[in-house]
PDB file of N, CA and C in Angstrom:
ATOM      1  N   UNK A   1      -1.075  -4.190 -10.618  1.00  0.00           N
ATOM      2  CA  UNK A   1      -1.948  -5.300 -10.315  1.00  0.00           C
ATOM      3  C   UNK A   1      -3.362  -4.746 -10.136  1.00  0.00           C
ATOM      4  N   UNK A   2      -4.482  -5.033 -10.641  1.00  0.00           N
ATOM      5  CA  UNK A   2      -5.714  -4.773 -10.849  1.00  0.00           C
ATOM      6  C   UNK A   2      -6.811  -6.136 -10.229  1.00  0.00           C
ATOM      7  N   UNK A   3      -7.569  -6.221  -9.505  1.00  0.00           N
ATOM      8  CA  UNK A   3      -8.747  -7.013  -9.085  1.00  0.00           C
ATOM      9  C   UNK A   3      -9.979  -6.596  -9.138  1.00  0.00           C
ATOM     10  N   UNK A   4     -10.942  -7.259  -8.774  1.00  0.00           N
ATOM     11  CA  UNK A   4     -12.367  -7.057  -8.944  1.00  0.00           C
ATOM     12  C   UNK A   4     -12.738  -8.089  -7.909  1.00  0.00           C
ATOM     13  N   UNK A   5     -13.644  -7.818  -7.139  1.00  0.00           N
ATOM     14  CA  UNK A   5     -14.147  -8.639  -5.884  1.00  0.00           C
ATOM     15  C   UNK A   5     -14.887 -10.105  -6.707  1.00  0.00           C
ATOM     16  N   UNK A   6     -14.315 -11.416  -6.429  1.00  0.00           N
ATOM     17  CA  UNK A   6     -14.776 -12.763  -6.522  1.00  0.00           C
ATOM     18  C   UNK A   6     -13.416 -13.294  -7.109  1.00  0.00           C
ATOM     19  N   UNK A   7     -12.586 -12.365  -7.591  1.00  0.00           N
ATOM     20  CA  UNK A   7     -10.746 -12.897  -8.215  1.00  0.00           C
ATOM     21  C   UNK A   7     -10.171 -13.887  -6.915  1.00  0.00           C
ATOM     22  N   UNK A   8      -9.524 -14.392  -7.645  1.00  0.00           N
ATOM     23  CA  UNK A   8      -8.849 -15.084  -6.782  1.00  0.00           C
ATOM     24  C   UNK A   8      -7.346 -15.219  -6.798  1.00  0.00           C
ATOM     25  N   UNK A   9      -6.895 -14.862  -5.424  1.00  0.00           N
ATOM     26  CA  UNK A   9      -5.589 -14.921  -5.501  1.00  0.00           C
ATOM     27  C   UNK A   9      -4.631 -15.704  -4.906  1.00  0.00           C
ATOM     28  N   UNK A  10      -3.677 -15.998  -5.319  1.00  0.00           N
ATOM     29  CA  UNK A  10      -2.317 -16.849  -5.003  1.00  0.00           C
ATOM     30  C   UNK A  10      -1.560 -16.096  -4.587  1.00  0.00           C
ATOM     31  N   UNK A  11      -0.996 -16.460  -3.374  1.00  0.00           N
ATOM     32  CA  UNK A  11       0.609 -15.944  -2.902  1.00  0.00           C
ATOM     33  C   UNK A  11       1.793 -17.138  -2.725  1.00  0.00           C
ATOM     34  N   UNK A  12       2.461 -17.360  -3.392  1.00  0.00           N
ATOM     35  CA  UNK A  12       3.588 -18.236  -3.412  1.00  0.00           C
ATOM     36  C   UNK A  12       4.724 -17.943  -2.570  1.00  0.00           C
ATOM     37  N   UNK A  13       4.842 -19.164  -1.772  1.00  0.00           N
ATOM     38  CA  UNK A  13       5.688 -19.290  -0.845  1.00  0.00           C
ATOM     39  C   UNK A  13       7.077 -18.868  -1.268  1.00  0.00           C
ATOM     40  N   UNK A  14       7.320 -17.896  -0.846  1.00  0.00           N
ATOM     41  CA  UNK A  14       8.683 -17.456  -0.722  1.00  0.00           C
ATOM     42  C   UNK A  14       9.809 -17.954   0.075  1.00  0.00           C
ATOM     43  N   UNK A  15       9.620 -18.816   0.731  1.00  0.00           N
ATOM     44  CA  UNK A  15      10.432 -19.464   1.791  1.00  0.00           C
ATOM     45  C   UNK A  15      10.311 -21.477   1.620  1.00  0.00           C
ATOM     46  N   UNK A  16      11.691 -21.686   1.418  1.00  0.00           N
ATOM     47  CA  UNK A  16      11.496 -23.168   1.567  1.00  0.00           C
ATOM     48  C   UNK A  16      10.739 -23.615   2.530  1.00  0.00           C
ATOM     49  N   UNK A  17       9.999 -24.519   2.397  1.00  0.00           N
ATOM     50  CA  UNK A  17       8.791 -24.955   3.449  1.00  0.00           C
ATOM     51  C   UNK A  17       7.448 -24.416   3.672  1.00  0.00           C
ATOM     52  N   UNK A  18       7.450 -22.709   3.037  1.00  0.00           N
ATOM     53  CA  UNK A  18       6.307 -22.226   3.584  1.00  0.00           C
ATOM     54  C   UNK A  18       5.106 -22.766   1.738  1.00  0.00           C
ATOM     55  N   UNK A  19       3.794 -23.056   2.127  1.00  0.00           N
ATOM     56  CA  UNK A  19       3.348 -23.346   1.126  1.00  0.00           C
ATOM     57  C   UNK A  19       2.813 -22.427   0.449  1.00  0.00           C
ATOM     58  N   UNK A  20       1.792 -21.893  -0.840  1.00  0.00           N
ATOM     59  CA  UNK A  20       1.123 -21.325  -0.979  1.00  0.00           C
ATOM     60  C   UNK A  20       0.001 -20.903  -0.469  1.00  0.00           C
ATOM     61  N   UNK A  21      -0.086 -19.500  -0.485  1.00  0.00           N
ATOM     62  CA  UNK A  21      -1.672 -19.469   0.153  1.00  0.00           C
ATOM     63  C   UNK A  21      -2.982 -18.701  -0.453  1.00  0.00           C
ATOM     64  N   UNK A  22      -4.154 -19.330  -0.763  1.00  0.00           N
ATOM     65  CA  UNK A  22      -5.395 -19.178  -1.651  1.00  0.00           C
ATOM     66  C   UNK A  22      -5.877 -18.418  -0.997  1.00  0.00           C
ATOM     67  N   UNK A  23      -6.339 -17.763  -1.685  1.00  0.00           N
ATOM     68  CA  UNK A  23      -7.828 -17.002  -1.281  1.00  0.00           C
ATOM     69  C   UNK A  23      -8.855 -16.207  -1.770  1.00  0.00           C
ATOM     70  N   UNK A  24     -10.172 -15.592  -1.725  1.00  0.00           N
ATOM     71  CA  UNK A  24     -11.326 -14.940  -2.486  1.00  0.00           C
ATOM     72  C   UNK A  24     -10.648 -12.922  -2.049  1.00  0.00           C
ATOM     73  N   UNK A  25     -10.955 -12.825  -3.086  1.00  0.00           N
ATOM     74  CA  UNK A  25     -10.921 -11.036  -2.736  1.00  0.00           C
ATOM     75  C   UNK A  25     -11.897 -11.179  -2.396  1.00  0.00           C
ATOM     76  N   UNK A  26     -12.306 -10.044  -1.426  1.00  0.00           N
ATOM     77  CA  UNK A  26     -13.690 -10.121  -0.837  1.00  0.00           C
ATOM     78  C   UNK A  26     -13.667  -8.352  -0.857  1.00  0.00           C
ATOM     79  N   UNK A  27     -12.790  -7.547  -1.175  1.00  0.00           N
ATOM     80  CA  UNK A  27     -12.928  -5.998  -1.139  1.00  0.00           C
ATOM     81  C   UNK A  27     -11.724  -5.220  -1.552  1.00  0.00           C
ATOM     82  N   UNK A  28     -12.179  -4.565  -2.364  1.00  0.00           N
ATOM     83  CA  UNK A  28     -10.638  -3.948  -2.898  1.00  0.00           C
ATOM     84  C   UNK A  28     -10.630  -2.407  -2.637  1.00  0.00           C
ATOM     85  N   UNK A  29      -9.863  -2.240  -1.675  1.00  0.00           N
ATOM     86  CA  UNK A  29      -9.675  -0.693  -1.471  1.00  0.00           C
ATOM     87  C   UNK A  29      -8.968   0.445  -2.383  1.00  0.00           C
ATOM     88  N   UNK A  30      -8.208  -0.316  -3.290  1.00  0.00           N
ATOM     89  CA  UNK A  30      -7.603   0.849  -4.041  1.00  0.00           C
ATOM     90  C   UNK A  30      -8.683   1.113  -4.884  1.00  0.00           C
ATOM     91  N   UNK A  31      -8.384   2.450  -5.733  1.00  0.00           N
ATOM     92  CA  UNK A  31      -8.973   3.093  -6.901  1.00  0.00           C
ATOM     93  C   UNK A  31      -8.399   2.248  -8.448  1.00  0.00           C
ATOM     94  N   UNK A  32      -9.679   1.881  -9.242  1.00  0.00           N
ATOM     95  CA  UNK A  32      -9.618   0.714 -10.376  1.00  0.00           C
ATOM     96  C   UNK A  32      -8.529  -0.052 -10.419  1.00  0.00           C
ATOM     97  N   UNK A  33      -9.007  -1.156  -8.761  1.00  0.00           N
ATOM     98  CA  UNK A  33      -8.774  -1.921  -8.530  1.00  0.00           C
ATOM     99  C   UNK A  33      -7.480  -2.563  -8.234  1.00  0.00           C
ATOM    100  N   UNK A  34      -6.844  -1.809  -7.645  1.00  0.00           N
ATOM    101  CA  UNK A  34      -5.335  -1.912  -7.366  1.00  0.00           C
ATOM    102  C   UNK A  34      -5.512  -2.093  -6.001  1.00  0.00           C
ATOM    103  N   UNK A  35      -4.535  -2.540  -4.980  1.00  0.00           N
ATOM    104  CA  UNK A  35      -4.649  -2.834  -3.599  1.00  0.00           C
ATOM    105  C   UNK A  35      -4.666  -2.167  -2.754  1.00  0.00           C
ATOM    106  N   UNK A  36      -5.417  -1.976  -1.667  1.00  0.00           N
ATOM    107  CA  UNK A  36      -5.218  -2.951  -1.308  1.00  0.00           C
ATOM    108  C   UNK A  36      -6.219  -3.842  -1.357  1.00  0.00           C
ATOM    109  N   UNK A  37      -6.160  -4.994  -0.756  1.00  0.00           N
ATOM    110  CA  UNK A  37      -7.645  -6.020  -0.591  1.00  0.00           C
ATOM    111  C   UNK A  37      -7.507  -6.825   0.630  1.00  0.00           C
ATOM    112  N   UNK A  38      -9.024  -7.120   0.334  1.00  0.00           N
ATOM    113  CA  UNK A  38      -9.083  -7.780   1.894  1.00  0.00           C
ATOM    114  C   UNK A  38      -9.639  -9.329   1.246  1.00  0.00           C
ATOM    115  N   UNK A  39      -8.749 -10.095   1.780  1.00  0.00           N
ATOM    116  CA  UNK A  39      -9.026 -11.818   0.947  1.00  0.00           C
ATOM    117  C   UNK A  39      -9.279 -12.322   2.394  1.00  0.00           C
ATOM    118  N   UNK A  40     -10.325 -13.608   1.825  1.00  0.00           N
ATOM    119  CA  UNK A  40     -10.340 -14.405   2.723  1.00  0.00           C
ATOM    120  C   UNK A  40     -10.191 -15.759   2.236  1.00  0.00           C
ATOM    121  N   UNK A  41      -9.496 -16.027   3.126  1.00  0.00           N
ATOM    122  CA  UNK A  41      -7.988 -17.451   2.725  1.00  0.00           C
ATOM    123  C   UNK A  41      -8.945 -18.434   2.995  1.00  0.00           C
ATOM    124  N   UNK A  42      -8.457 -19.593   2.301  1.00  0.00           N
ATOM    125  CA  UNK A  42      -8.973 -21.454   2.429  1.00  0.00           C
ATOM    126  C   UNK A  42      -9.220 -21.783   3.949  1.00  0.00           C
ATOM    127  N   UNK A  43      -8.495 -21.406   4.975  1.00  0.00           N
ATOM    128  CA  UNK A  43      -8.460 -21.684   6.258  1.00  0.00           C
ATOM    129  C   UNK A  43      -9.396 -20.976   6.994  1.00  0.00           C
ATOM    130  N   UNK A  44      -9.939 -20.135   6.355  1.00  0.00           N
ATOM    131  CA  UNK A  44     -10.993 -18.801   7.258  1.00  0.00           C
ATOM    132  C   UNK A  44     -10.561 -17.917   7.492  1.00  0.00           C
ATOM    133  N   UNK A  45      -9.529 -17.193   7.534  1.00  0.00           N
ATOM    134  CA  UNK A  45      -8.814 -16.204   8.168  1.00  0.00           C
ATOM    135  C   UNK A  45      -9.142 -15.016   6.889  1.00  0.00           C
ATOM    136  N   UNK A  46      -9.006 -13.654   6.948  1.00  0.00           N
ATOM    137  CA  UNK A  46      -9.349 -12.625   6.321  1.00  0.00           C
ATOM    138  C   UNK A  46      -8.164 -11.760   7.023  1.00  0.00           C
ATOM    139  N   UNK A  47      -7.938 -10.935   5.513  1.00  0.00           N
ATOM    140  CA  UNK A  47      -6.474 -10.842   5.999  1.00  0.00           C
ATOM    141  C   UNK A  47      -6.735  -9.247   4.733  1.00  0.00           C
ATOM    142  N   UNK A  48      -5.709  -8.257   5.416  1.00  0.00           N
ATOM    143  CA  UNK A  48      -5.689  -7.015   4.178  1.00  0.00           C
ATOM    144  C   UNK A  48      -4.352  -7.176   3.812  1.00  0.00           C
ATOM    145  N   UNK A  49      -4.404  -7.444   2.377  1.00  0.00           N
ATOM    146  CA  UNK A  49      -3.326  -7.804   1.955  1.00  0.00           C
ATOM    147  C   UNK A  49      -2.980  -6.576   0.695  1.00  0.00           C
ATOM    148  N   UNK A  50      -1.406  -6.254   0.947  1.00  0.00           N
ATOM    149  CA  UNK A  50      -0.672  -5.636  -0.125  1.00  0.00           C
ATOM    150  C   UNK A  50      -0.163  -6.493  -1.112  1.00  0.00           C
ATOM    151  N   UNK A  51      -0.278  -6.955  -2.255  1.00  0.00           N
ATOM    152  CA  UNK A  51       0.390  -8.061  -2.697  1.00  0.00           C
ATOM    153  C   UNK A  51       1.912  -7.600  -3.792  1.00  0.00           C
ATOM    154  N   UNK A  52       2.875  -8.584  -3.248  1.00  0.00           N
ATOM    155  CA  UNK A  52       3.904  -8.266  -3.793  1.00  0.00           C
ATOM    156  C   UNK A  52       3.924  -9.120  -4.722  1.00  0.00           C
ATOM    157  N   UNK A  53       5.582  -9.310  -5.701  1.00  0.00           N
ATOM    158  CA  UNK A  53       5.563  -9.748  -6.848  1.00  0.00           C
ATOM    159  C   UNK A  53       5.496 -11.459  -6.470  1.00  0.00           C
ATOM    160  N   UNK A  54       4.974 -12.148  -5.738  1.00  0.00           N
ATOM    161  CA  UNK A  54       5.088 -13.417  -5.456  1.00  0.00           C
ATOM    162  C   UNK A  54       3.578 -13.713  -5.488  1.00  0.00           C
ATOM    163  N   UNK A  55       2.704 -12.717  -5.970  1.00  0.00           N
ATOM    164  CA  UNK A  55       1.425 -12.872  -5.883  1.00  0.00           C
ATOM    165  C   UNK A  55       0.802 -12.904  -7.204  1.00  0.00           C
ATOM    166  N   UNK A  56      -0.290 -13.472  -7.190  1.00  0.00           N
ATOM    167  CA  UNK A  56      -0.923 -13.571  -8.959  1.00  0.00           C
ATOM    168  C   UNK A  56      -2.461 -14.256  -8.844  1.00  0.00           C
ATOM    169  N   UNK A  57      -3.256 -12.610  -9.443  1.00  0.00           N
ATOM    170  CA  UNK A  57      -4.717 -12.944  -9.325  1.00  0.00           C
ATOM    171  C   UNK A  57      -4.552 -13.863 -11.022  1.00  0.00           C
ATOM    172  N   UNK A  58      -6.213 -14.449  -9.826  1.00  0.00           N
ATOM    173  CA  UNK A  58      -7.018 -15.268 -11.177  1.00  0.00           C
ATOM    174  C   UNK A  58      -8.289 -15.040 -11.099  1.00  0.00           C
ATOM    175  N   UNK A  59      -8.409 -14.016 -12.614  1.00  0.00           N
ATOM    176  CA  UNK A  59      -9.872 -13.344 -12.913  1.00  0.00           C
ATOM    177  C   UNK A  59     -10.891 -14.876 -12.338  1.00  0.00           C
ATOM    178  N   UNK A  60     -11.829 -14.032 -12.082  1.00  0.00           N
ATOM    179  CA  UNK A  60     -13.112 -15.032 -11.517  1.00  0.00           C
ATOM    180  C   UNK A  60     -13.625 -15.637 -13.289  1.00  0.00           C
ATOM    181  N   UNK A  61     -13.726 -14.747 -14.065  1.00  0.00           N
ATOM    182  CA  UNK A  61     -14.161 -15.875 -15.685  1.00  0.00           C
ATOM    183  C   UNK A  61     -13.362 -16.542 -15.953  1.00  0.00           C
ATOM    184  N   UNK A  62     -12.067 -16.669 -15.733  1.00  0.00           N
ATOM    185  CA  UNK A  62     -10.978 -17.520 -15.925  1.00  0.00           C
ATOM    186  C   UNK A  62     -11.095 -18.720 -15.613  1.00  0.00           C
ATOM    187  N   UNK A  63     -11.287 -18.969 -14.349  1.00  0.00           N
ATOM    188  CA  UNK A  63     -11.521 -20.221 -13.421  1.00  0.00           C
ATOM    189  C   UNK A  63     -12.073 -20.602 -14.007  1.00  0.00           C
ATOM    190  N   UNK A  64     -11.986 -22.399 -13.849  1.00  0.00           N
ATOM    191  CA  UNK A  64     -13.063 -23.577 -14.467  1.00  0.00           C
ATOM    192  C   UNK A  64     -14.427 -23.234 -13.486  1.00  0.00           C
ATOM    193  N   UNK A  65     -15.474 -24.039 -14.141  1.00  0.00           N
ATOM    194  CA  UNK A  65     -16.572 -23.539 -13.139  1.00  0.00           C
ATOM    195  C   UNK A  65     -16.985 -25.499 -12.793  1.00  0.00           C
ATOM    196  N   UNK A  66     -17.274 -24.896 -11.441  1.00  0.00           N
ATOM    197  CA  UNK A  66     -17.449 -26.250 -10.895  1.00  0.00           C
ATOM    198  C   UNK A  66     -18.914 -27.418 -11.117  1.00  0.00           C
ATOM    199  N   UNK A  67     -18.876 -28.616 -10.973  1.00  0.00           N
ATOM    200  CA  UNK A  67     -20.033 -29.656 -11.547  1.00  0.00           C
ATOM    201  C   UNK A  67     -20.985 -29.828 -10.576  1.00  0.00           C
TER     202      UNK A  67
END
């Protein structure tokens, strides 16, 4: 898994009930761009995250761009 700070990532709920959770990379500590990172989620919270296989960036050119 590879990022670049402004990606955005998804972690999918692994647990019935629990939802997905969004958020901005905001810093990527590994070497070309492997994890770890430090995201900060829809809710405010900033979090260093290892991401496992329930996780899936979305390049920042990817994204629609907003009106």
């Amino acid at each position: 898994m590879e990022a670049v700070i402004g990606d955005k990532i998804c972690i999918h709920g692994n647990v019935v009930g629990h939802a997905d959770r969004n958020g901005e990379i905001i810093e990527v500590h590994g070497d070309k761009g492997e994890p770890p990172y430090v995201v900060l989620f829809e809710d405010g919270h900033t979090r260093l995250v290892y991401p496992g296989p329930d996780a899936v960036i979305v390049p920042a050119q990817h994204r629609p761009k907003r009106r």
